[in-house]
C-alpha atoms as a PDB file:
ATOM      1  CA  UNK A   1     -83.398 -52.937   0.145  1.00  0.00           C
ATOM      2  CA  UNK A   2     -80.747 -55.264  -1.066  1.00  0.00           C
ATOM      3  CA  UNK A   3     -78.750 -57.051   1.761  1.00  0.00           C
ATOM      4  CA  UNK A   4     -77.996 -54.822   4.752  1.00  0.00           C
ATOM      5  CA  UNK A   5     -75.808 -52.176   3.735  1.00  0.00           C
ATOM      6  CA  UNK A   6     -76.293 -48.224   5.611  1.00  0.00           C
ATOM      7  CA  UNK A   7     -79.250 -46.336   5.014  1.00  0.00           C
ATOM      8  CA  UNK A   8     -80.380 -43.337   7.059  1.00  0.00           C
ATOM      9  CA  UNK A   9     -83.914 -43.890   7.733  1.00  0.00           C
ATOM     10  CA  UNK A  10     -87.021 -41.221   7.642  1.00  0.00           C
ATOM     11  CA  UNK A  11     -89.200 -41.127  10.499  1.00  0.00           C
ATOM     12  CA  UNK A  12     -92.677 -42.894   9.681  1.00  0.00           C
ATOM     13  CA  UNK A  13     -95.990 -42.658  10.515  1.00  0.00           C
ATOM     14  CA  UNK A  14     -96.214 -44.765  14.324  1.00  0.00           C
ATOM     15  CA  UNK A  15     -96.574 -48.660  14.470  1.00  0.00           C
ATOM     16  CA  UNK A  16     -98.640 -48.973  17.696  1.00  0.00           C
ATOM     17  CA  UNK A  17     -97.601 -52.537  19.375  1.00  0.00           C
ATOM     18  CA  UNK A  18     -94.563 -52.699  18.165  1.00  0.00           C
ATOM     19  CA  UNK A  19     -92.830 -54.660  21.416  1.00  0.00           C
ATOM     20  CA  UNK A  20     -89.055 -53.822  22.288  1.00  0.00           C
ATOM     21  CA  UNK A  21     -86.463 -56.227  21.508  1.00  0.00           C
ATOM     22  CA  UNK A  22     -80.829 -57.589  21.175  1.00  0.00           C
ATOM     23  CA  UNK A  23     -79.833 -59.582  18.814  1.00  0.00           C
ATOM     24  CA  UNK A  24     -80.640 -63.724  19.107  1.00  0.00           C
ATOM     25  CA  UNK A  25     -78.445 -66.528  18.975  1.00  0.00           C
ATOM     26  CA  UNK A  26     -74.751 -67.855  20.291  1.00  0.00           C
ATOM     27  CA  UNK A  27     -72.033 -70.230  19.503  1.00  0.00           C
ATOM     28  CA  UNK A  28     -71.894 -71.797  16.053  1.00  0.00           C
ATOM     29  CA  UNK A  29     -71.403 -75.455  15.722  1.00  0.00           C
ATOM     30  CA  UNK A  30     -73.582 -78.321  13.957  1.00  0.00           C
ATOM     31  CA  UNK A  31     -76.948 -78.968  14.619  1.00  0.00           C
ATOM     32  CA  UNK A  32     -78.226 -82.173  16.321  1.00  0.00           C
ATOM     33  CA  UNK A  33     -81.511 -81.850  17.327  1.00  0.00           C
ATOM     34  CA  UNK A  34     -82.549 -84.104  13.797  1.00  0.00           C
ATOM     35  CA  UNK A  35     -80.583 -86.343  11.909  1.00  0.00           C
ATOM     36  CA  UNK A  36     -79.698 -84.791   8.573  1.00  0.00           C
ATOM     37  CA  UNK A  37     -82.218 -86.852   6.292  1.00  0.00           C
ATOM     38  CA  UNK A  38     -84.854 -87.181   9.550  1.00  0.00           C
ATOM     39  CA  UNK A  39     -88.339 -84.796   8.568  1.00  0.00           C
ATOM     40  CA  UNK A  40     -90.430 -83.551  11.008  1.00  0.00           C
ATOM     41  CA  UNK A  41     -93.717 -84.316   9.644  1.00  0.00           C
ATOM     42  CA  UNK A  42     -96.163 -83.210  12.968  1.00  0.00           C
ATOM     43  CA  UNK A  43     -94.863 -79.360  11.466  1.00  0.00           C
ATOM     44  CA  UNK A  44     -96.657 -77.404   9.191  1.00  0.00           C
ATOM     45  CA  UNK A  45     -93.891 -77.541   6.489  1.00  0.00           C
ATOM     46  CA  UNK A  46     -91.188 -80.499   6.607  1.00  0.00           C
ATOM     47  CA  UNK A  47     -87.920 -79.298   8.358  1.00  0.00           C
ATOM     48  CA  UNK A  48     -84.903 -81.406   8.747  1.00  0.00           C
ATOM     49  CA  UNK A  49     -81.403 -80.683  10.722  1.00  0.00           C
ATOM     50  CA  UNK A  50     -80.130 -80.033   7.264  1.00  0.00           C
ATOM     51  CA  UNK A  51     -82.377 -76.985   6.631  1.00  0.00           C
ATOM     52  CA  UNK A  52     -81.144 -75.613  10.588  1.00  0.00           C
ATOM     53  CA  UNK A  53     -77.397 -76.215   9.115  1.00  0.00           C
ATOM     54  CA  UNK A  54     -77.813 -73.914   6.208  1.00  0.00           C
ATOM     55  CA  UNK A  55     -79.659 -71.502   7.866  1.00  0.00           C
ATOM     56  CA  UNK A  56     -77.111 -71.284  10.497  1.00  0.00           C
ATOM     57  CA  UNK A  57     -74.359 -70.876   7.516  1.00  0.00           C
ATOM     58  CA  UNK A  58     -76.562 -68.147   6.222  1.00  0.00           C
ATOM     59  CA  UNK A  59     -77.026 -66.030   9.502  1.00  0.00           C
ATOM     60  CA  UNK A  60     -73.784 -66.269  10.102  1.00  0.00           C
ATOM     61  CA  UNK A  61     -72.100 -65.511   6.767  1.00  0.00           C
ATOM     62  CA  UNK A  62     -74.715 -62.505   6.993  1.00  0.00           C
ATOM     63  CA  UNK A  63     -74.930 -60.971  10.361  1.00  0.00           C
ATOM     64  CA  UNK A  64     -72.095 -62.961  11.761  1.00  0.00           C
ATOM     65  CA  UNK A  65     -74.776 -64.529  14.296  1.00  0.00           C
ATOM     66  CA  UNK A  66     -73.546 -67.897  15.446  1.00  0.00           C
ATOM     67  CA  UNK A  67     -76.839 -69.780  16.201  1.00  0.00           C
ATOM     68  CA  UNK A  68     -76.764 -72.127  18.707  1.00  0.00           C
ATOM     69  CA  UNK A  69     -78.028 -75.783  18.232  1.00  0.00           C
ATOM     70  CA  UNK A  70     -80.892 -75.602  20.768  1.00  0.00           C
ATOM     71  CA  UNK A  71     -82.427 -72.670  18.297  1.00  0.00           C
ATOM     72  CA  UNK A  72     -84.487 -75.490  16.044  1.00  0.00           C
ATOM     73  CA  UNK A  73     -88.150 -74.261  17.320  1.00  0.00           C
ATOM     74  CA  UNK A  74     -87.008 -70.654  17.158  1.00  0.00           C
ATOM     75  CA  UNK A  75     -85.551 -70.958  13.900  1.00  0.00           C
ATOM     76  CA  UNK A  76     -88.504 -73.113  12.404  1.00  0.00           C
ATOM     77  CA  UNK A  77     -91.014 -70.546  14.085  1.00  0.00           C
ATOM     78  CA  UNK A  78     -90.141 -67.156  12.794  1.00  0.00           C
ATOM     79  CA  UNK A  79     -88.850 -68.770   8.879  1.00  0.00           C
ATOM     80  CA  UNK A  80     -92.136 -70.274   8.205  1.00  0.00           C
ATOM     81  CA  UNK A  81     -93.630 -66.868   8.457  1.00  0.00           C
ATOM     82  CA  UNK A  82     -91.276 -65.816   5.439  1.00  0.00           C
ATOM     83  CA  UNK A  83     -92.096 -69.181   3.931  1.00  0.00           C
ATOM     84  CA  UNK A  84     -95.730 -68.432   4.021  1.00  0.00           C
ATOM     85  CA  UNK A  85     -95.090 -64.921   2.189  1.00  0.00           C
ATOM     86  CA  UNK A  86     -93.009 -65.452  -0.209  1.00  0.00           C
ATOM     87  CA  UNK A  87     -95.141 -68.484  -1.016  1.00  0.00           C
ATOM     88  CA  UNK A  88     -92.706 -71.246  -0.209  1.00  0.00           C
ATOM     89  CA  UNK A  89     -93.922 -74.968  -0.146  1.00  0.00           C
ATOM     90  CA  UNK A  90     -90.969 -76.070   2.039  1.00  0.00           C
ATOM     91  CA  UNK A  91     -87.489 -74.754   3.530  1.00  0.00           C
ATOM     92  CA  UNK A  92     -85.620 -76.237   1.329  1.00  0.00           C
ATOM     93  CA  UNK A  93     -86.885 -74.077  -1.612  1.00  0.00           C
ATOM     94  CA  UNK A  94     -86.982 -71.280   0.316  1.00  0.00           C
ATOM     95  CA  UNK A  95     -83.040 -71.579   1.120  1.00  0.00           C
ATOM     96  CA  UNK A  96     -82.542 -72.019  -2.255  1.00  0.00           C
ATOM     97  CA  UNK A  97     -84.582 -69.302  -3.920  1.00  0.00           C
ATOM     98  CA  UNK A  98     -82.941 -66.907  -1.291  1.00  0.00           C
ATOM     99  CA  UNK A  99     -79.437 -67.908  -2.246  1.00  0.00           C
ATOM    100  CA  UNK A 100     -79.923 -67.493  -5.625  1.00  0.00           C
ATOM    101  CA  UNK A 101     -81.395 -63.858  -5.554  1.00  0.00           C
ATOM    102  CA  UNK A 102     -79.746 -60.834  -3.997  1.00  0.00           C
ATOM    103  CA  UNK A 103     -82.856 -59.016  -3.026  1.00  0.00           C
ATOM    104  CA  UNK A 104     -85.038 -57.345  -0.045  1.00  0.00           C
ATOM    105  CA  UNK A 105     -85.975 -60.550   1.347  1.00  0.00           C
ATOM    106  CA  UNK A 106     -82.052 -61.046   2.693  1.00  0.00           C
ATOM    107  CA  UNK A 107     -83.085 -58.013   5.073  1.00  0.00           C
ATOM    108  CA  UNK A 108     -86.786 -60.216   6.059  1.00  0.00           C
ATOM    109  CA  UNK A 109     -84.580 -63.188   6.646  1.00  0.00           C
ATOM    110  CA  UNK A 110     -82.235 -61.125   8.828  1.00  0.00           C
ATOM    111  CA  UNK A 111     -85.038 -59.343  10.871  1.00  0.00           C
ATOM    112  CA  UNK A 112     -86.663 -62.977  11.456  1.00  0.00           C
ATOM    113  CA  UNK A 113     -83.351 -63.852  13.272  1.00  0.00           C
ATOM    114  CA  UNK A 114     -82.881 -61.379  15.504  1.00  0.00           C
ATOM    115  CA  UNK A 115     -84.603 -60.820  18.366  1.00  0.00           C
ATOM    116  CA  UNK A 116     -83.647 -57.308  20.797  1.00  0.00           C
ATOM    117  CA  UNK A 117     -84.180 -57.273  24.494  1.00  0.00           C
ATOM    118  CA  UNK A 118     -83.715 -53.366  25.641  1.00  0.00           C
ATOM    119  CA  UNK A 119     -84.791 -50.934  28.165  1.00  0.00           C
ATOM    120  CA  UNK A 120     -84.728 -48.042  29.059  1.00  0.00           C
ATOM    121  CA  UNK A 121     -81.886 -47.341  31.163  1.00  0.00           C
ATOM    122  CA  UNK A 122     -80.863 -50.684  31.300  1.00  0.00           C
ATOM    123  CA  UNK A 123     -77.587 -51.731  32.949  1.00  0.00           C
ATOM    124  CA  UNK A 124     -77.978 -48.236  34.694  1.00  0.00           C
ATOM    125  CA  UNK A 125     -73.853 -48.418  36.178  1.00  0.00           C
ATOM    126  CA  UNK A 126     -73.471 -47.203  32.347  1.00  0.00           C
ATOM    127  CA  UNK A 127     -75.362 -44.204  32.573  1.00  0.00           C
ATOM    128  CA  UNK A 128     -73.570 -42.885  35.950  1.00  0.00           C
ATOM    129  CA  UNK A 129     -70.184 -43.381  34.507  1.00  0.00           C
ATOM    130  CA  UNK A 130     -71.206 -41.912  30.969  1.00  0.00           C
ATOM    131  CA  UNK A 131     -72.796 -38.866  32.971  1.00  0.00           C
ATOM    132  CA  UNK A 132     -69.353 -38.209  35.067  1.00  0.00           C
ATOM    133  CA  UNK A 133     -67.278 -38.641  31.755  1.00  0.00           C
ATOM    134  CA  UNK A 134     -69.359 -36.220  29.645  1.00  0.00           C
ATOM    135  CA  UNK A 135     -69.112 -33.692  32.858  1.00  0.00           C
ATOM    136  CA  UNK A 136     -65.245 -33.754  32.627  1.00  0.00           C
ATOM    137  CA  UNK A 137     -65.869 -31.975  29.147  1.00  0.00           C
ATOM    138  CA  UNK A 138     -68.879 -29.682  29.437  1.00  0.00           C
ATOM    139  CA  UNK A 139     -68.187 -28.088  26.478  1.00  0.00           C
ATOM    140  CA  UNK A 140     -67.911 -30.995  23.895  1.00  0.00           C
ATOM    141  CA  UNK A 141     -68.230 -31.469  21.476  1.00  0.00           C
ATOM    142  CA  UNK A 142     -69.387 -35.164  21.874  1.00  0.00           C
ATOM    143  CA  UNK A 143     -69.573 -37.704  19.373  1.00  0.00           C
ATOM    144  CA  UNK A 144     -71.137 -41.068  20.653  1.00  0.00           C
ATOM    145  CA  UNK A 145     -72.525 -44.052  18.431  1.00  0.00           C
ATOM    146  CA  UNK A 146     -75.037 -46.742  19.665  1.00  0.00           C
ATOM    147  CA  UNK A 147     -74.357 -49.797  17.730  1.00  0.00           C
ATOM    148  CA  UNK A 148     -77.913 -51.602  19.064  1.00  0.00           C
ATOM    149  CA  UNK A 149     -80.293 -49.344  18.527  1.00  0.00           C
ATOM    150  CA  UNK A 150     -83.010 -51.855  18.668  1.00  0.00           C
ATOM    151  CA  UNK A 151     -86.198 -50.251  19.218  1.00  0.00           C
ATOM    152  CA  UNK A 152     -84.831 -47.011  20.397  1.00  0.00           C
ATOM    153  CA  UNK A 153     -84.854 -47.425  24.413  1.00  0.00           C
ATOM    154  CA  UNK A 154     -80.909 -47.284  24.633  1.00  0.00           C
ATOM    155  CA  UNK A 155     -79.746 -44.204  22.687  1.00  0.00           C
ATOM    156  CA  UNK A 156     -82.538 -42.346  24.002  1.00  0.00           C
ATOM    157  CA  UNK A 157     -81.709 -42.787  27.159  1.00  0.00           C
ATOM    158  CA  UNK A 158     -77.966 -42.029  26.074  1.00  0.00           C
ATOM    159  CA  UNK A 159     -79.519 -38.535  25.095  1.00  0.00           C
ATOM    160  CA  UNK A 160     -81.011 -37.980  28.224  1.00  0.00           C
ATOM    161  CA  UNK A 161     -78.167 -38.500  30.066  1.00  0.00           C
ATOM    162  CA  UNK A 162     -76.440 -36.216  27.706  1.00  0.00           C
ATOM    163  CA  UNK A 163     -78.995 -32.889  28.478  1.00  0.00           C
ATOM    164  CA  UNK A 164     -79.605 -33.474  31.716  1.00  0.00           C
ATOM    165  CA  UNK A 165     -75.243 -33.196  32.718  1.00  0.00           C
ATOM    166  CA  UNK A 166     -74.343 -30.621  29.839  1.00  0.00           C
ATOM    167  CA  UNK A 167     -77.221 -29.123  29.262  1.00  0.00           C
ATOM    168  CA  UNK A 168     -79.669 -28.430  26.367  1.00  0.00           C
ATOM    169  CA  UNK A 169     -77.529 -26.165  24.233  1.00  0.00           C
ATOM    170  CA  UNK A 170     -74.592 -29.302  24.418  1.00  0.00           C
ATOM    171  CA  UNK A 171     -72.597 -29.826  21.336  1.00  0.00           C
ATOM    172  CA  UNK A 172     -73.714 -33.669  21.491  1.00  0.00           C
ATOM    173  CA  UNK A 173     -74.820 -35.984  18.805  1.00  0.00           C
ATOM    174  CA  UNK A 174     -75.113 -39.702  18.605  1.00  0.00           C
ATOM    175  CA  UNK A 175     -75.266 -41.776  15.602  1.00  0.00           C
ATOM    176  CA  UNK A 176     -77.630 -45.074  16.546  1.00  0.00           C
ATOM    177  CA  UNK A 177     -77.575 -48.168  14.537  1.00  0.00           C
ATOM    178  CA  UNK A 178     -79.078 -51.595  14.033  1.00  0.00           C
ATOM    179  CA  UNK A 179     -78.981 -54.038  11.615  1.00  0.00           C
ATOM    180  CA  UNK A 180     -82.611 -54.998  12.106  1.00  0.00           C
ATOM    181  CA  UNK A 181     -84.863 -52.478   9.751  1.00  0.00           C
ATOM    182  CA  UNK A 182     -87.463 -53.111  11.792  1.00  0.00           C
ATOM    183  CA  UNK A 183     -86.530 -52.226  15.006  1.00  0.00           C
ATOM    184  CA  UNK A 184     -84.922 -48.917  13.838  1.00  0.00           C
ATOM    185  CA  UNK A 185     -88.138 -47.970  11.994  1.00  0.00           C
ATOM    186  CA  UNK A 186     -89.893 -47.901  15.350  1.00  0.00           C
ATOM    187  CA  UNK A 187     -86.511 -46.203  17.320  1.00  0.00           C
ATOM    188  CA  UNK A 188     -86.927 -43.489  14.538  1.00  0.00           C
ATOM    189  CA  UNK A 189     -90.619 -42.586  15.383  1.00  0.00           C
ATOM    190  CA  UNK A 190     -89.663 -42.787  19.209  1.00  0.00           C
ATOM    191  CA  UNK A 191     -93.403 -43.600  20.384  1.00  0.00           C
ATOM    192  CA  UNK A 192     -93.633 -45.932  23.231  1.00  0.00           C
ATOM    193  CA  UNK A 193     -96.888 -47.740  25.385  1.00  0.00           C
ATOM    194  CA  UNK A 194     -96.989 -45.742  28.841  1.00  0.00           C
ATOM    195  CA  UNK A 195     -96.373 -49.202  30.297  1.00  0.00           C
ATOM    196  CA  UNK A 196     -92.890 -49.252  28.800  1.00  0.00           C
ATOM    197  CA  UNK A 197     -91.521 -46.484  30.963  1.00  0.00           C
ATOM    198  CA  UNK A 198     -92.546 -47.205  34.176  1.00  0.00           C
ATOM    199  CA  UNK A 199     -88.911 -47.293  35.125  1.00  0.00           C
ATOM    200  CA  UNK A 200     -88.193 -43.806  34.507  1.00  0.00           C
ATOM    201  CA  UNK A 201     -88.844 -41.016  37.228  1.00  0.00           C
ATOM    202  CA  UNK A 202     -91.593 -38.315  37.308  1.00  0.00           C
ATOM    203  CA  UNK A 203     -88.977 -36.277  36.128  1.00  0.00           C
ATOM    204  CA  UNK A 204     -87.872 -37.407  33.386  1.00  0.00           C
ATOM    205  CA  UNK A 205     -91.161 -38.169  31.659  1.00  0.00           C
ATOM    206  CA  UNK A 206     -92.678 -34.579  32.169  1.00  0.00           C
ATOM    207  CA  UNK A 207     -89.184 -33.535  30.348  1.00  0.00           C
ATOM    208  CA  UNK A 208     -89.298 -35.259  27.679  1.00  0.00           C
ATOM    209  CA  UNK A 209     -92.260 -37.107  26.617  1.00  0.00           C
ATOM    210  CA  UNK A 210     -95.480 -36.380  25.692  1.00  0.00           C
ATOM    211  CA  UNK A 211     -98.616 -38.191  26.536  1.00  0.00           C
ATOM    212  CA  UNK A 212    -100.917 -38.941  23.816  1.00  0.00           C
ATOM    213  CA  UNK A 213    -104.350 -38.452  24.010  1.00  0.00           C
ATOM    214  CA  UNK A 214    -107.408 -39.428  22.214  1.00  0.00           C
ATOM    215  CA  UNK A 215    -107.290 -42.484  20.276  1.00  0.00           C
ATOM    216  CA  UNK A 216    -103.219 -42.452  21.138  1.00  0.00           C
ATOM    217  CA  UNK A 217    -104.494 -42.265  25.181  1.00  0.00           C
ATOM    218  CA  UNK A 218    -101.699 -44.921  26.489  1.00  0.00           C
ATOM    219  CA  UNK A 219     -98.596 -44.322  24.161  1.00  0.00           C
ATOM    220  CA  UNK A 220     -95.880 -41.394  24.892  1.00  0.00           C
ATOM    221  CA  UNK A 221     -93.543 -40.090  21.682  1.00  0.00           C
ATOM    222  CA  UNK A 222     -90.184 -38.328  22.391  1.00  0.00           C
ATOM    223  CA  UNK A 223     -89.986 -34.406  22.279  1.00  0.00           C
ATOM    224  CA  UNK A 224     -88.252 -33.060  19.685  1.00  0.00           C
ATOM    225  CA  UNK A 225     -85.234 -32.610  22.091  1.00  0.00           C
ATOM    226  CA  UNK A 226     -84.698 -35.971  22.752  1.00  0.00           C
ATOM    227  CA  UNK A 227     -85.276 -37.109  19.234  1.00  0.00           C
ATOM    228  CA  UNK A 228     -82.704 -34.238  17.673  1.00  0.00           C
ATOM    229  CA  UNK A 229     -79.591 -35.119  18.445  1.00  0.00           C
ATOM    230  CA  UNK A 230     -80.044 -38.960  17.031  1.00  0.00           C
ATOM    231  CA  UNK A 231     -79.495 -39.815  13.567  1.00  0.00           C
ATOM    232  CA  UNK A 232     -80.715 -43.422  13.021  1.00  0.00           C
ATOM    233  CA  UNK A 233     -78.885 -46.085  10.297  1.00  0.00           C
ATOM    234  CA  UNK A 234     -78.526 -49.592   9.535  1.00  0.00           C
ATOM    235  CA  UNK A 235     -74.649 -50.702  10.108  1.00  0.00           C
ATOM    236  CA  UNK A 236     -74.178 -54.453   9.736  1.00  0.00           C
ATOM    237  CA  UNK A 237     -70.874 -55.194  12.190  1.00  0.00           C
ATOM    238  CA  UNK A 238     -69.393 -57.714  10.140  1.00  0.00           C
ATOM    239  CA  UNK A 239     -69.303 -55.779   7.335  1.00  0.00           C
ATOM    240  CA  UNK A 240     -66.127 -53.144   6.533  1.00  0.00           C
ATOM    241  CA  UNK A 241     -68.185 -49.940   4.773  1.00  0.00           C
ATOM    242  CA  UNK A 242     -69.135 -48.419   8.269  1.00  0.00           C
ATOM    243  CA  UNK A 243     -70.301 -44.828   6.707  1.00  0.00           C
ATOM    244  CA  UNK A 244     -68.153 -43.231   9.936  1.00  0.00           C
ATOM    245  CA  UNK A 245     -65.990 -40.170   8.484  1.00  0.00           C
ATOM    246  CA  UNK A 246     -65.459 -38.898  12.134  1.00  0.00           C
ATOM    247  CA  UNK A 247     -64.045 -40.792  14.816  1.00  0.00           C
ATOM    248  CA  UNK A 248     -66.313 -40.896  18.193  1.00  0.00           C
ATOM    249  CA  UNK A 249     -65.482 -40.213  21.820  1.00  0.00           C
ATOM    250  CA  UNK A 250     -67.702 -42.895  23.108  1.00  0.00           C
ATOM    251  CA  UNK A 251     -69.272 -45.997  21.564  1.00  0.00           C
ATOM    252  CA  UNK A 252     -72.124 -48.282  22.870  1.00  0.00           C
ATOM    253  CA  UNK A 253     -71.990 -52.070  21.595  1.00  0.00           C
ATOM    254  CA  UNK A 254     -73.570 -54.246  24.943  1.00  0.00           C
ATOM    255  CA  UNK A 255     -74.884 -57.056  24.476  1.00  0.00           C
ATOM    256  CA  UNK A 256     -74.214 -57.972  21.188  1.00  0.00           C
ATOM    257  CA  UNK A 257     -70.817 -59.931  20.853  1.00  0.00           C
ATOM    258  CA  UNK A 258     -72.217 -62.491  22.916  1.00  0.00           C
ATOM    259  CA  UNK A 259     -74.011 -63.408  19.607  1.00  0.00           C
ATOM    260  CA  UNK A 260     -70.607 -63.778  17.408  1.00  0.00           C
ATOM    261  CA  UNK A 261     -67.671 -66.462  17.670  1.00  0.00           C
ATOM    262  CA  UNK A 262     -64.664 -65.410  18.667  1.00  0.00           C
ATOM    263  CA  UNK A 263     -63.202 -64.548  15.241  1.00  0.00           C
ATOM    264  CA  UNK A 264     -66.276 -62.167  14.492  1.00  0.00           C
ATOM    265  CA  UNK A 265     -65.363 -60.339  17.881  1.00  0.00           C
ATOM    266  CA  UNK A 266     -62.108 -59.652  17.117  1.00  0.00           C
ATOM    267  CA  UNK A 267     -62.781 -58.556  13.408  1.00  0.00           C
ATOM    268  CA  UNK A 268     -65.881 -56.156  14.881  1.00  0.00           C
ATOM    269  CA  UNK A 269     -63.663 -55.083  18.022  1.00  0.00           C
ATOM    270  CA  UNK A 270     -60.339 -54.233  15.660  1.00  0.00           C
ATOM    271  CA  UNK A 271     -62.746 -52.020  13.880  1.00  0.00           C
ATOM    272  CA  UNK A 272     -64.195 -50.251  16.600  1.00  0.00           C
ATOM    273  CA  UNK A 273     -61.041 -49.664  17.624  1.00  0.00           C
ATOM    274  CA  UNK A 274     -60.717 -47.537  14.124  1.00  0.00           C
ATOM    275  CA  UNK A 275     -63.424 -45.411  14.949  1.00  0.00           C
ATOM    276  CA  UNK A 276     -62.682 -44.818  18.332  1.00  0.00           C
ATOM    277  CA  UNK A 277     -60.413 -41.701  19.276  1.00  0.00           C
ATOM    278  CA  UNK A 278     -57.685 -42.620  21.201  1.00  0.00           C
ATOM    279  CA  UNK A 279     -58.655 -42.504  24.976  1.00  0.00           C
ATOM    280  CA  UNK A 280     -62.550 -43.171  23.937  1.00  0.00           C
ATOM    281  CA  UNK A 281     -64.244 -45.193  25.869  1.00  0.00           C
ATOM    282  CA  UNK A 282     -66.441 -48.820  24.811  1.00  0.00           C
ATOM    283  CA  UNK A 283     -69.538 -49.462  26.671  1.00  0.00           C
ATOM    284  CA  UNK A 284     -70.123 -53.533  26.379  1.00  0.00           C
ATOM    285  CA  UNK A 285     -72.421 -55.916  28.013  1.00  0.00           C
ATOM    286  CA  UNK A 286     -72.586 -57.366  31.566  1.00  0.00           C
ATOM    287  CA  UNK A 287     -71.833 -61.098  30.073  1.00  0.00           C
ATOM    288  CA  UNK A 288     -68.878 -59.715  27.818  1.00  0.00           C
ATOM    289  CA  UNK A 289     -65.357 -59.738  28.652  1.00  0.00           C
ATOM    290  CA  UNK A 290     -62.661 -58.506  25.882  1.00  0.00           C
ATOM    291  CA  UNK A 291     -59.143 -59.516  28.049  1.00  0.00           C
ATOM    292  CA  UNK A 292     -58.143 -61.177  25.285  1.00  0.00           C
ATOM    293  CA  UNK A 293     -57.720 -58.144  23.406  1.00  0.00           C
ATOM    294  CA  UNK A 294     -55.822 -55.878  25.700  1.00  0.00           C
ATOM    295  CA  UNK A 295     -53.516 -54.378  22.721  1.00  0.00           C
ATOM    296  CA  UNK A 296     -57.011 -52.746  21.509  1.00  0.00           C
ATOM    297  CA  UNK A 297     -58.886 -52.148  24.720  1.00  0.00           C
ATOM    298  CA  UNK A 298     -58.092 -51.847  28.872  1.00  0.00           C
ATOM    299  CA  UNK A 299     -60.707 -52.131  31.049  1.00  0.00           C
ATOM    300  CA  UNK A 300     -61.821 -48.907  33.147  1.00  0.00           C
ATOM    301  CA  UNK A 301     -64.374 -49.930  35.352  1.00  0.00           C
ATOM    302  CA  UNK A 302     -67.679 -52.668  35.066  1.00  0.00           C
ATOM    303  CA  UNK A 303     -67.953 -53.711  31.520  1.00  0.00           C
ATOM    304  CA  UNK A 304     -66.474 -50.350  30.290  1.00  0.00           C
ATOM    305  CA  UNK A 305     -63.327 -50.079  28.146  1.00  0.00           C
ATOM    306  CA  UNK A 306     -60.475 -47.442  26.829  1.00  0.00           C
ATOM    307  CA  UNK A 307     -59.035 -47.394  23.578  1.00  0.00           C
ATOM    308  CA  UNK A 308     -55.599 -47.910  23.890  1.00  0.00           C
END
């Protein structure tokens, strides 16, 4: 896969261990952990505040991720494992050899740099008011998106919420995206460890999970319900070919502008705003505040927007 453009994915065959994971990073400015020439020699390959400069470019004129400056170890950490498969003697070369070819490896370097924190149910106030505002129509349709997929925990728990107030014969789908291929590989197959839905009731597991057994004794997949109304594709924000042809009732993007300067937000919110029917509702982040942008979006409640 070239650089990340949309794809709809296939389900694949289960990778057990896969941990859930939002995006990494924050605001973009010049590193200064090293001087520029300085090389840290006590690391396996040399790595110098110039290499964290270009790699923040990179990431940035990519994902529109603005790393912040304190990112050095992270950055160094998760790179040298693309150094050491791609066969890479040193940063430097790797930088350049990635610049200078337009291939699948754009969509390694992206993965490396983005790390998703999710849960099931997480920020739960979301999930009450989405609940009330998909009883006011009981009949749908519905159209929602999920912007950060991630490993799957948040639009299946938007689906839940979905059967369980209109029903199992609801005109509902959800589009769910990522940019990470990784992540969205594992959201697709919808298997989880046992351990990773502790949080959800009795209830709710009996309905729709199923337990594995045998050498899968520990993990739980999705039922076919849960997993039906989803279709799963990568969607870079920063990027203007969103495959959308429909505009949705109710989109999901928390957590995740946090991660792009102030620029990038507007760009990404101005083109939610196109996909949005008027009177939809945005479902952002607890640590995300859009004020500033009150000609696109007024806020409705805790971290919850209408289009305007």
């Amino acid at each position: 896969m070239n650089d990340p453009t949309v794809r709809t994915l296939r389900p694949a065959r289960p990778a057990f261990g896969t941990a859930p994971h939002a995006v990494a990073a924050v605001p973009h400015a010049r590193a200064a952990a090293l001087p520029a020439t300085e090389v840290d020699e006590s690391r396996e390959f040399a790595w110098t505040n110039a290499d964290f400069v270009r790699v923040q470019s990179l990431i940035h004129q990519r994902a529109g991720i603005s790393l912040h400056d304190g990112k050095h170890a992270m950055v160094y950490s998760r790179l040298s494992r693309r150094l050491r498969e791609t066969g890479h003697g040193s940063f430097q070369d790797y930088l350049a050899w990635l610049e200078s070819h337009d291939g699948p490896e754009w969509q390694e370097f992206i993965n490396a740099l983005t790390t998703n924190l999710t849960a099931f149910f997480r920020e739960q106030h979301h999930f009450e008011v989405l609940a009330s505002l998909l009883r006011s129509r009981p009949g749908g349709p519905w159209s929602v998106w999920c912007s950060a997929a991630s490993t799957g925990e948040e639009p299946y728990s938007i689906v839940m919420t979905a059967l369980e107030s209109l029903g199992a014969n609801a005109s509902f789908k959800l589009m769910a995206s990522d940019i990470d291929s990784r992540v969205l590989a594992t959201a697709s197959q919808g298997v989880y460890r046992q351990e990773n839905l502790k949080g959800l009731s009795q209830e709710r597991l009996q309905r729709f999970f199923l337990r594995g057994k045998g050498a899968n004794a520990g993990l739980a997949r999705v039922k076919p319900e849960l997993r039906r109304p989803v279709e799963f594709l990568s969607v870079n924000l920063i990027r203007d070919d969103w495959p959308f042809r429909e505009a949705f009732d109710v989109v999901f993007c928390r957590n995740v502008m946090i991660y792009f300067d102030a620029p990038t937000q507007r760009r990404v919110l101005e083109r939610i705003h196109r996909v949005l029917k008027p009177g939809g509702m945005l479902f952002v982040g607890h640590a995300e505040n859009f004020s500033d942008s009150r000609d696109l979006f007024t806020l409705r409640g805790k971290t919850v927007y209408e289009r305007v």
